[in-house]
N, C-alpha and C. Protein backbone atom coordinates (compact mmCIF):
# COMPACT_ATOMS: atom_id res chain seq x y z
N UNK A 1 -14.72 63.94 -12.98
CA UNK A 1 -14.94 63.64 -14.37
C UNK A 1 -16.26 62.90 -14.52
N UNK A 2 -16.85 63.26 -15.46
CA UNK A 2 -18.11 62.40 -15.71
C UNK A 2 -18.15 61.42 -16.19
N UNK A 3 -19.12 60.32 -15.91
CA UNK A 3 -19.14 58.67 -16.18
C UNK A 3 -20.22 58.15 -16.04
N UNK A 4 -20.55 57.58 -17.23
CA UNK A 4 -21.87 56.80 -17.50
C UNK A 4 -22.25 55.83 -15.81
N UNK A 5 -23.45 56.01 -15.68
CA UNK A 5 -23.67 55.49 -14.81
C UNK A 5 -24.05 53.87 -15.14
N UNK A 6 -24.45 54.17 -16.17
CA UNK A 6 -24.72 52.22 -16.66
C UNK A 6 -24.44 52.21 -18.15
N UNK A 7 -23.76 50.97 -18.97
CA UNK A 7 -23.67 50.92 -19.59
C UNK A 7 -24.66 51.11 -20.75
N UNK A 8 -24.95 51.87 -21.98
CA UNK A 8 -25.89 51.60 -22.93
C UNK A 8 -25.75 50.59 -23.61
N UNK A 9 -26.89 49.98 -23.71
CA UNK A 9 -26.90 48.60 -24.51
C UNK A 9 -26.94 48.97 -26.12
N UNK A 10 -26.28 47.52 -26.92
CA UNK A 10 -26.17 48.09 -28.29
C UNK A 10 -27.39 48.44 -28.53
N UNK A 11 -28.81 47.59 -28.50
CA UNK A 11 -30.12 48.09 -28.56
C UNK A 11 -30.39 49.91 -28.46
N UNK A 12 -29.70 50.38 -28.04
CA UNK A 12 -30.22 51.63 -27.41
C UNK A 12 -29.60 52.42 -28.26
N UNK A 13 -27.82 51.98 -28.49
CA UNK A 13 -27.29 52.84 -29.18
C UNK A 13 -27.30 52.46 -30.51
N UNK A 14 -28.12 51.49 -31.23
CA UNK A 14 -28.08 51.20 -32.74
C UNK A 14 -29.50 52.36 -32.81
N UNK A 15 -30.52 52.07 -32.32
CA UNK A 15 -31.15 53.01 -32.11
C UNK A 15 -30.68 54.40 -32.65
N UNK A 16 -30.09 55.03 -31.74
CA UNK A 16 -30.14 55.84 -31.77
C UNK A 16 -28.83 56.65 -32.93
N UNK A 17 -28.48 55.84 -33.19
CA UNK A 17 -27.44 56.10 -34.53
C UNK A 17 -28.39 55.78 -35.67
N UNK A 18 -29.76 54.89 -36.02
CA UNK A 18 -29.78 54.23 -37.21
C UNK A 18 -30.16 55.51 -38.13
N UNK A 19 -31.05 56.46 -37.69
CA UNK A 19 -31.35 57.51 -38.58
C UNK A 19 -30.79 58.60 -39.36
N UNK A 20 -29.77 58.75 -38.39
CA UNK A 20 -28.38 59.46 -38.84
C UNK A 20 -28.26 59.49 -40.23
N UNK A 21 -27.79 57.76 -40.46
CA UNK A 21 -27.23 57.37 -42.16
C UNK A 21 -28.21 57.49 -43.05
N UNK A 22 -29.26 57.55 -42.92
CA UNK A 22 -30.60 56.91 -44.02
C UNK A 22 -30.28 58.08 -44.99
N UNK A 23 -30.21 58.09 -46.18
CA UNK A 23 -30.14 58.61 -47.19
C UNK A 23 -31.54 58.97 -47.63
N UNK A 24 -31.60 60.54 -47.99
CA UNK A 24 -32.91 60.82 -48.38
C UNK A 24 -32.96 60.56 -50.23
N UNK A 25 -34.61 60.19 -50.22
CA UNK A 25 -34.56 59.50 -52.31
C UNK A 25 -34.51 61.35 -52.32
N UNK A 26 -34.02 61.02 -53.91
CA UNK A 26 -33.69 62.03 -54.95
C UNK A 26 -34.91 62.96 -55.00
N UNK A 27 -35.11 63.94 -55.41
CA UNK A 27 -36.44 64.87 -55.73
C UNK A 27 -36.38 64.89 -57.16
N UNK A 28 -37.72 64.14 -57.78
CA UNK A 28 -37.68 64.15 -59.42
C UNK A 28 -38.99 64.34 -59.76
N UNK A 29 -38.69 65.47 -60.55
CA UNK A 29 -40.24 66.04 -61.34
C UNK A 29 -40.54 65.14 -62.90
N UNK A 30 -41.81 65.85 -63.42
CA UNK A 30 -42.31 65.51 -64.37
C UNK A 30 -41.97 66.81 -65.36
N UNK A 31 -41.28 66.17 -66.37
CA UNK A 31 -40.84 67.04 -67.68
C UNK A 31 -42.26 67.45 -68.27
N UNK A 32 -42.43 68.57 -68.91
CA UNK A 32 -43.94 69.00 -68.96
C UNK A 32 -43.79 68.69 -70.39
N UNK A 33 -43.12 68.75 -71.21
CA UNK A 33 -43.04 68.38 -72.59
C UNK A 33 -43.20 67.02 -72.86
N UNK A 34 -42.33 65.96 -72.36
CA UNK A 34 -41.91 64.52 -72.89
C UNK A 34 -42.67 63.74 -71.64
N UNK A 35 -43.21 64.33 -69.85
CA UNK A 35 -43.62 63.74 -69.43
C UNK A 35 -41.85 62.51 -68.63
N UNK A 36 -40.84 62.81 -68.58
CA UNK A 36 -40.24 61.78 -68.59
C UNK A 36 -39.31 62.45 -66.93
N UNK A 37 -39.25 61.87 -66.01
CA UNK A 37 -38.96 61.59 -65.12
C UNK A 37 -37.58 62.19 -64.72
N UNK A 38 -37.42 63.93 -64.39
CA UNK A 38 -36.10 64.61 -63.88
C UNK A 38 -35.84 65.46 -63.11
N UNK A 39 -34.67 65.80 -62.57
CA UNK A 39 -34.13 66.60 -61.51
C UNK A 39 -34.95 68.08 -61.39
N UNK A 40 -35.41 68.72 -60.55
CA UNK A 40 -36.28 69.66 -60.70
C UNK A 40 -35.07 70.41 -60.94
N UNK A 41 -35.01 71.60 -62.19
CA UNK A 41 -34.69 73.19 -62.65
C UNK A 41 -33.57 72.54 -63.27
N UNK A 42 -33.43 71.58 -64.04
CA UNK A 42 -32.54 70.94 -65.02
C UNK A 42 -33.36 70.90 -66.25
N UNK A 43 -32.54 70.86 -67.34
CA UNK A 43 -32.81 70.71 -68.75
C UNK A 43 -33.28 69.51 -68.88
N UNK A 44 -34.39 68.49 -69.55
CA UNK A 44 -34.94 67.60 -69.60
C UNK A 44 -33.66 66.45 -70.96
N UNK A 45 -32.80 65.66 -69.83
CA UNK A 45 -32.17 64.75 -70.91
C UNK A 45 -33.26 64.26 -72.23
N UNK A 46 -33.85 63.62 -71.53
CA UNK A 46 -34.37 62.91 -72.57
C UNK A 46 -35.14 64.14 -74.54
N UNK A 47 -35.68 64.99 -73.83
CA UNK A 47 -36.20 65.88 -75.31
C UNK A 47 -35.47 67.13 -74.91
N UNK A 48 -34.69 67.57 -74.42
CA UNK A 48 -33.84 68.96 -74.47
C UNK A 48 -35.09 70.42 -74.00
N UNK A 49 -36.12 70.17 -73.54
CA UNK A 49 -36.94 71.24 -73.13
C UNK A 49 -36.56 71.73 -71.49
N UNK A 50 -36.73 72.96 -71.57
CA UNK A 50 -36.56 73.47 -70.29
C UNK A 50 -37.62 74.16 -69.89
N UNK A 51 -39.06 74.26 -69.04
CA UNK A 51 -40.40 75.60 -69.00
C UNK A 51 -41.00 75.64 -70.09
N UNK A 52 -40.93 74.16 -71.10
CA UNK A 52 -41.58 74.45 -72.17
C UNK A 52 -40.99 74.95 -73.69
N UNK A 53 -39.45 75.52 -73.31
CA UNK A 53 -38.70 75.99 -74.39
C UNK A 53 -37.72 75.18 -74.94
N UNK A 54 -37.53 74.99 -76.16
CA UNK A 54 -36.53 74.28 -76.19
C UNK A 54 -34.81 74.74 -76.12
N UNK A 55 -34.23 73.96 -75.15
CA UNK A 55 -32.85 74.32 -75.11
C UNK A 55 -31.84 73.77 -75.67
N UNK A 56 -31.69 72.27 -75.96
CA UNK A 56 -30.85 71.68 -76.73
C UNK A 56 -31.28 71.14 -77.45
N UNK A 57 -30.93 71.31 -78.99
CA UNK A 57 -31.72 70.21 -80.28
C UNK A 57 -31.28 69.26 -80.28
N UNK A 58 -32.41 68.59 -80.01
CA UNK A 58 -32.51 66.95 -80.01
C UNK A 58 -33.03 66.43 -81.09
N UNK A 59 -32.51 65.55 -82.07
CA UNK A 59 -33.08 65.13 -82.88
C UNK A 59 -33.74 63.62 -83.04
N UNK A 60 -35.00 63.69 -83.48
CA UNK A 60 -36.05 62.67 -83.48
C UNK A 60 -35.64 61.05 -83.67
């Protein structure tokens, strides 16, 4: 049966676990209409434009 020949130190194995978890940031575009900060190929919450068209009426 196989067996570590020396113990790994936590050093080695925090290491080598820490990257695992890291959560990647969100991917967020620029709404070309309002300029306002969203999910790329989503409808723009903030003014209802989608490519420039409008999709949901939003009122002023």
């Amino acid at each position: 049966m196989a067996v570590p020949k020396r113990k790994v130190s936590k050093a080695r194995r925090d290491k080598r676990r820490s990257a695992v978890w890291k959560l990647d940031t969100p991917a967020l575009s620029k709404c070309s209409h309002c300029g306002a900060l969203i999910a790329p190929h989503k409808v723009c919450k903030n003014c209802g434009y989608y490519k420039g068209v409008e999709v949901i009426k939003k009122e002023a």
